[in-house]
C-alpha atoms as a PDB file:
ATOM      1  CA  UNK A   1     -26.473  -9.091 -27.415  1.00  0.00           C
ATOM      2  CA  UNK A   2     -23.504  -7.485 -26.364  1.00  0.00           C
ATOM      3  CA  UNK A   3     -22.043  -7.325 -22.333  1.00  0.00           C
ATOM      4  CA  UNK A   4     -21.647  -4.383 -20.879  1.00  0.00           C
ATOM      5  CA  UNK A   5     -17.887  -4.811 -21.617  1.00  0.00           C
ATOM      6  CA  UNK A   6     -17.818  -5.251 -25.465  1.00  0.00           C
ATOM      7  CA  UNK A   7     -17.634  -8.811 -25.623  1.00  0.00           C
ATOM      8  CA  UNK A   8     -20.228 -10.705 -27.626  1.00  0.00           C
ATOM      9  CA  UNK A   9     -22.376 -13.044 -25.294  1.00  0.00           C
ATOM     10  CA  UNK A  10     -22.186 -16.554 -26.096  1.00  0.00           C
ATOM     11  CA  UNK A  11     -25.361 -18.818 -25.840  1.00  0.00           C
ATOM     12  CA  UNK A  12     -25.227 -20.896 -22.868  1.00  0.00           C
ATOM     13  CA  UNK A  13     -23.803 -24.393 -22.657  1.00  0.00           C
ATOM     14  CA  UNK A  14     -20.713 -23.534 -24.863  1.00  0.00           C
ATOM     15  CA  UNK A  15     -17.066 -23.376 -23.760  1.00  0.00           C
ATOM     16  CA  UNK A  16     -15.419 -20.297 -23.269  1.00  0.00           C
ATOM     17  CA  UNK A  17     -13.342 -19.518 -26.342  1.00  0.00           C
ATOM     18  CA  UNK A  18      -9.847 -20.859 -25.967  1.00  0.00           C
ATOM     19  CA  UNK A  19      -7.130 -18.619 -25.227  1.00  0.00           C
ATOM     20  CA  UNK A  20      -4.685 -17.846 -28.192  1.00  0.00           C
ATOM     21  CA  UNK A  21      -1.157 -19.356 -27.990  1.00  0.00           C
ATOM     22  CA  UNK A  22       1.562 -17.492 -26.668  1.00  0.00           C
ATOM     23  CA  UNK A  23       4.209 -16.813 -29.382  1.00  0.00           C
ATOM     24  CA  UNK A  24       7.821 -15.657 -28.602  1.00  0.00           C
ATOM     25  CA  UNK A  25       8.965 -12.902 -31.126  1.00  0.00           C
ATOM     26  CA  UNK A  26       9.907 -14.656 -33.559  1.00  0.00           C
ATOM     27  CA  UNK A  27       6.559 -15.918 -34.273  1.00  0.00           C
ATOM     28  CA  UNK A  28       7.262 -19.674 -32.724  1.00  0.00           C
ATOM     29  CA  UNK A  29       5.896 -20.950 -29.783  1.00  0.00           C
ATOM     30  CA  UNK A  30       7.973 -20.791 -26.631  1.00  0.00           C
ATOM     31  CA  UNK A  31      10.259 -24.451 -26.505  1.00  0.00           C
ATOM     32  CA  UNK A  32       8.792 -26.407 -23.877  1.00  0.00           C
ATOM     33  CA  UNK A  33      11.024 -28.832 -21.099  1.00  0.00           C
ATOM     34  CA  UNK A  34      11.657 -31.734 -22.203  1.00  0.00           C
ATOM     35  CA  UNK A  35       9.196 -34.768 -21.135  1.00  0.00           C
ATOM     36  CA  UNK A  36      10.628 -37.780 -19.355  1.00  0.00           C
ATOM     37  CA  UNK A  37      10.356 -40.661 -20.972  1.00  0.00           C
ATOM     38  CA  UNK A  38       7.425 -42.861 -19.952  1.00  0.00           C
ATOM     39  CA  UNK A  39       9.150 -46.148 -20.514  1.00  0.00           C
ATOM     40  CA  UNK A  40      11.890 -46.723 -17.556  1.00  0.00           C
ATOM     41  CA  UNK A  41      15.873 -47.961 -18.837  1.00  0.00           C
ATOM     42  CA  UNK A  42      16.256 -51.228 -18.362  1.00  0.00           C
ATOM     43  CA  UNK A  43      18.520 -52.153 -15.412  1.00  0.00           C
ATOM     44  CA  UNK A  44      21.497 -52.749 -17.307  1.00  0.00           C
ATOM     45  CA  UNK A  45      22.163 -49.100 -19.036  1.00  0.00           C
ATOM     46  CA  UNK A  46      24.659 -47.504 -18.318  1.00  0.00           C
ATOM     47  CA  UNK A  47      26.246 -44.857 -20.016  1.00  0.00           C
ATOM     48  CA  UNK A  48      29.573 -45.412 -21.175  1.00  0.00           C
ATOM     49  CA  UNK A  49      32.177 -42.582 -22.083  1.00  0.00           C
ATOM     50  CA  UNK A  50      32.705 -42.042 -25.747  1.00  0.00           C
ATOM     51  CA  UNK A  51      36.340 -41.162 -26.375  1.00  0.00           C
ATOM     52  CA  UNK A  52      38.839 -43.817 -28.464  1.00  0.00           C
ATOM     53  CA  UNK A  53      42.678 -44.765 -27.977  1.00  0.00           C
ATOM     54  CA  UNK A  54      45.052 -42.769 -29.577  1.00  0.00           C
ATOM     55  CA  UNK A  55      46.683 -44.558 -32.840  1.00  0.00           C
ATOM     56  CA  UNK A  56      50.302 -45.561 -32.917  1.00  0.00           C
ATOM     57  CA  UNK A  57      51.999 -42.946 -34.804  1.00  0.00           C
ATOM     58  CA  UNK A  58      53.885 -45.454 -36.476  1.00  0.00           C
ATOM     59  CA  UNK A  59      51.091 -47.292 -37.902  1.00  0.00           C
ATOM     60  CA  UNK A  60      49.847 -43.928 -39.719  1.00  0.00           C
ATOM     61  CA  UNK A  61      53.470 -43.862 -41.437  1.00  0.00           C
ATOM     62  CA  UNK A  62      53.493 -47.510 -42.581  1.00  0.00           C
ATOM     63  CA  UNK A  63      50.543 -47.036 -44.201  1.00  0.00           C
ATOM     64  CA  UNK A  64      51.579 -43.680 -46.062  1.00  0.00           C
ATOM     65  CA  UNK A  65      54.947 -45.372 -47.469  1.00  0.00           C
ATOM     66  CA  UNK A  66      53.188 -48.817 -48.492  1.00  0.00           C
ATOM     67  CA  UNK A  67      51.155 -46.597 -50.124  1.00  0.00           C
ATOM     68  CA  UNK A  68      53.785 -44.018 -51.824  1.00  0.00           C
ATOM     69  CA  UNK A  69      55.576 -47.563 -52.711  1.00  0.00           C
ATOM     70  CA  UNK A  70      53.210 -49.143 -54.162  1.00  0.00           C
ATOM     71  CA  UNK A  71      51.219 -46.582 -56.017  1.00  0.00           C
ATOM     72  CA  UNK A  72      54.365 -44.345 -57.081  1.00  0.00           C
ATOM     73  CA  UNK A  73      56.338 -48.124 -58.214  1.00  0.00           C
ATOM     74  CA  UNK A  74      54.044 -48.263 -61.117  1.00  0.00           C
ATOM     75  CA  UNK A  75      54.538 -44.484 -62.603  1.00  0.00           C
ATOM     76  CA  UNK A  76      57.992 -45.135 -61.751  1.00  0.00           C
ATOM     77  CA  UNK A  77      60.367 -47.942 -60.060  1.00  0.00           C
ATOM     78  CA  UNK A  78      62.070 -44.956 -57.452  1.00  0.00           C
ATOM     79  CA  UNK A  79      59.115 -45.031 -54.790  1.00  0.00           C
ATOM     80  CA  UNK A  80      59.239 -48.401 -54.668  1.00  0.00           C
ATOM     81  CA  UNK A  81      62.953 -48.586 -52.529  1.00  0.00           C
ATOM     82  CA  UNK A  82      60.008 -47.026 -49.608  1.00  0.00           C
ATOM     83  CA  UNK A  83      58.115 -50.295 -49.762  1.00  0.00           C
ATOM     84  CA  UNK A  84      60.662 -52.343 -47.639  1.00  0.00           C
ATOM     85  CA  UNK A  85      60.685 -49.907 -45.016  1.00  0.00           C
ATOM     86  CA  UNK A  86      56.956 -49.701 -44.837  1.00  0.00           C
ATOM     87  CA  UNK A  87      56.986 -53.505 -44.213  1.00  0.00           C
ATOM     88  CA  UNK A  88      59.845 -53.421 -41.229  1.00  0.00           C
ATOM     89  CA  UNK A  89      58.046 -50.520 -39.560  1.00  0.00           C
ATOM     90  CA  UNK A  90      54.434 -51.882 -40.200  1.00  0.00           C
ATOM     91  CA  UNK A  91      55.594 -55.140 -38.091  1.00  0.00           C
ATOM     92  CA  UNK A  92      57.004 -53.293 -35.502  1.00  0.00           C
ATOM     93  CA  UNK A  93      54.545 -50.644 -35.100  1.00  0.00           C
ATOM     94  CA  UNK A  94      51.694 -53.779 -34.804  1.00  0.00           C
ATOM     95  CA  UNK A  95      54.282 -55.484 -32.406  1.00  0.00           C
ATOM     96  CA  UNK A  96      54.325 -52.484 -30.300  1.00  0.00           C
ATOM     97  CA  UNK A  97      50.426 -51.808 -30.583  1.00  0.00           C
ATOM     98  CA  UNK A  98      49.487 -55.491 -29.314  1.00  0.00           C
ATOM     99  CA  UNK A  99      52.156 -55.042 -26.728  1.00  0.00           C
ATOM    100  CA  UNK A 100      50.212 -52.232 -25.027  1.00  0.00           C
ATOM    101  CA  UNK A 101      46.976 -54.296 -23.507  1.00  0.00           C
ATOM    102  CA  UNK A 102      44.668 -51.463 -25.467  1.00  0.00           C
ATOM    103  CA  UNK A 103      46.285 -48.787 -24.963  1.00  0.00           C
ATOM    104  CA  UNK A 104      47.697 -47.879 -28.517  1.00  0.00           C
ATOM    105  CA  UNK A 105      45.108 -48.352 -31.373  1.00  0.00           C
ATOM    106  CA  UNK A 106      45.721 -48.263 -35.201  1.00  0.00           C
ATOM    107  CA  UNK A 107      46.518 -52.132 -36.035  1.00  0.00           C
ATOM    108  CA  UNK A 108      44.323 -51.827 -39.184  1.00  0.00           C
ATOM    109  CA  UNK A 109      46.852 -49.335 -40.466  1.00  0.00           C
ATOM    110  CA  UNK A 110      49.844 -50.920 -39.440  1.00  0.00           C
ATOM    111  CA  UNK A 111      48.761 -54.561 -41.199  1.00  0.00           C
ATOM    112  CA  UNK A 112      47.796 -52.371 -44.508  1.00  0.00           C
ATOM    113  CA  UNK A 113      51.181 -50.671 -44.375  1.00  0.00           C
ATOM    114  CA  UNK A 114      52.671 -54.020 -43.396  1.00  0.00           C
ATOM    115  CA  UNK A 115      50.921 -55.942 -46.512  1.00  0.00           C
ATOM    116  CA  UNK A 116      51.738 -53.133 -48.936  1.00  0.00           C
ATOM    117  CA  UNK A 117      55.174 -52.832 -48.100  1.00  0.00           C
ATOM    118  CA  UNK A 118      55.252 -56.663 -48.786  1.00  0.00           C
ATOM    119  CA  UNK A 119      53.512 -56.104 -51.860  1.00  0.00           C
ATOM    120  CA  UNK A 120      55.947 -53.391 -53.103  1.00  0.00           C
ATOM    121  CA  UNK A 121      58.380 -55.757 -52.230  1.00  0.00           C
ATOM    122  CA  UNK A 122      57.997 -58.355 -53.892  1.00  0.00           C
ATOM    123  CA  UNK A 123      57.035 -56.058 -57.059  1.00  0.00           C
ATOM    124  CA  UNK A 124      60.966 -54.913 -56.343  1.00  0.00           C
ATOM    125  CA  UNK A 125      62.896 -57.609 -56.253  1.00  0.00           C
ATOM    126  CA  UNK A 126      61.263 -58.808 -59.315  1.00  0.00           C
ATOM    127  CA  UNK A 127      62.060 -55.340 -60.970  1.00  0.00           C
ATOM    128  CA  UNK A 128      65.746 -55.738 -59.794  1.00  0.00           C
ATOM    129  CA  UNK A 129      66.018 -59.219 -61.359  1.00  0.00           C
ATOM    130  CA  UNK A 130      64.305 -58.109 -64.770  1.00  0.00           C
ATOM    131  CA  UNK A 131      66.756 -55.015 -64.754  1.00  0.00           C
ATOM    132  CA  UNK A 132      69.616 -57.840 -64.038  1.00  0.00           C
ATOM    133  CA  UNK A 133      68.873 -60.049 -66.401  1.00  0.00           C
ATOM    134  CA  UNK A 134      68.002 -57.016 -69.244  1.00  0.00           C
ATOM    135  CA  UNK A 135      71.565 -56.009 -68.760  1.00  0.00           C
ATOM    136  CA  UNK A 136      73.294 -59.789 -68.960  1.00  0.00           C
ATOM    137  CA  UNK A 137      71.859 -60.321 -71.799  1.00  0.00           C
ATOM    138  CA  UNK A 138      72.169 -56.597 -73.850  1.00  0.00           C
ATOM    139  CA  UNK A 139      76.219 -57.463 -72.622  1.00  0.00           C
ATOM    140  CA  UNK A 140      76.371 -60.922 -74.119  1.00  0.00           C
ATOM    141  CA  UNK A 141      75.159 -60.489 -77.117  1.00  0.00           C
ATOM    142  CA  UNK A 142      77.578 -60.175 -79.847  1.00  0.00           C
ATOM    143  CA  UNK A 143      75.585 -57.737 -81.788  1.00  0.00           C
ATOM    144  CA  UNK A 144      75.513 -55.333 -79.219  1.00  0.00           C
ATOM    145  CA  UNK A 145      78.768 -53.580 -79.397  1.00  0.00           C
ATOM    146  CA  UNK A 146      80.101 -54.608 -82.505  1.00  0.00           C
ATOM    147  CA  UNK A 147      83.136 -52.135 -83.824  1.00  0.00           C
ATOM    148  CA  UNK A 148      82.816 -53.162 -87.486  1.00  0.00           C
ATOM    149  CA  UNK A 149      79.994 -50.999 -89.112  1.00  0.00           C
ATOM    150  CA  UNK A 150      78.727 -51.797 -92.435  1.00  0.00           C
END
């Protein structure tokens, strides 16, 4: 039953046993190239280069003090003094960003800074007026600083 080689015969009509894989050492098989695709691109691919504008600096630091303004107004009314000049330099920095055909990106963050530094504001001139008004009337009342104590 046995060749004169070792090997057991095998009855004929089978297959030869296959040969076992080839393993790397590591234990996984060796990576293979990769297959083309069977399915051709259509005629209009093309690959297009992935890389963005740069954003107007500006636009960054409009959004940053509408932000500080309007988030530091309410712990207290000093941030909010940043709020008007996150408004002048949010228009100018989305004046100079539609000015330059594409070149400059960050819009989004100049109209936030822009709407925030409107927000704050407004939020400050009606602080100013309260404070204005608070100290008209603690001055014209008669009971205020009155010299005779009882």
């Amino acid at each position: 039953m046995t060749e004169n080689n070792g090997t057991p015969e095998q009855p004929p009509g089978t297959p030869p046993p296959a040969e076992p894989p080839v393993y790397s050492q590591w234990g996984y098989p060796p990576p293979q190239p990769p297959q083309p695709s069977p399915y051709p691109p259509p005629p209009y691919y093309q690959p297009m280069a992935q890389y963005g504008v740069p954003d107007h600096p500006k636009a960054t630091t409009a959004l940053v003090l509408g932000l500080v303004g309007l988030v530091g107004g309410f712990t207290c009314l000093l941030p909010m003094v940043l709020s008007p000049f996150a408004w002048a330099i949010g228009v100018k920095a989305r004046r100079e960003i539609r000015q330059s055909n594409g070149q400059l990106g960050g819009d989004g963050s100049a109209t936030a800074g822009m709407v925030l530094g409107i927000i704050g504001t407004v939020l400050l001139t009606l602080a100013v007026i309260a404070l204005v008004v608070l100290v008209i009337l603690l001055i014209n009342d008669p009971g205020t600083f009155d010299d005779t104590t009882v």
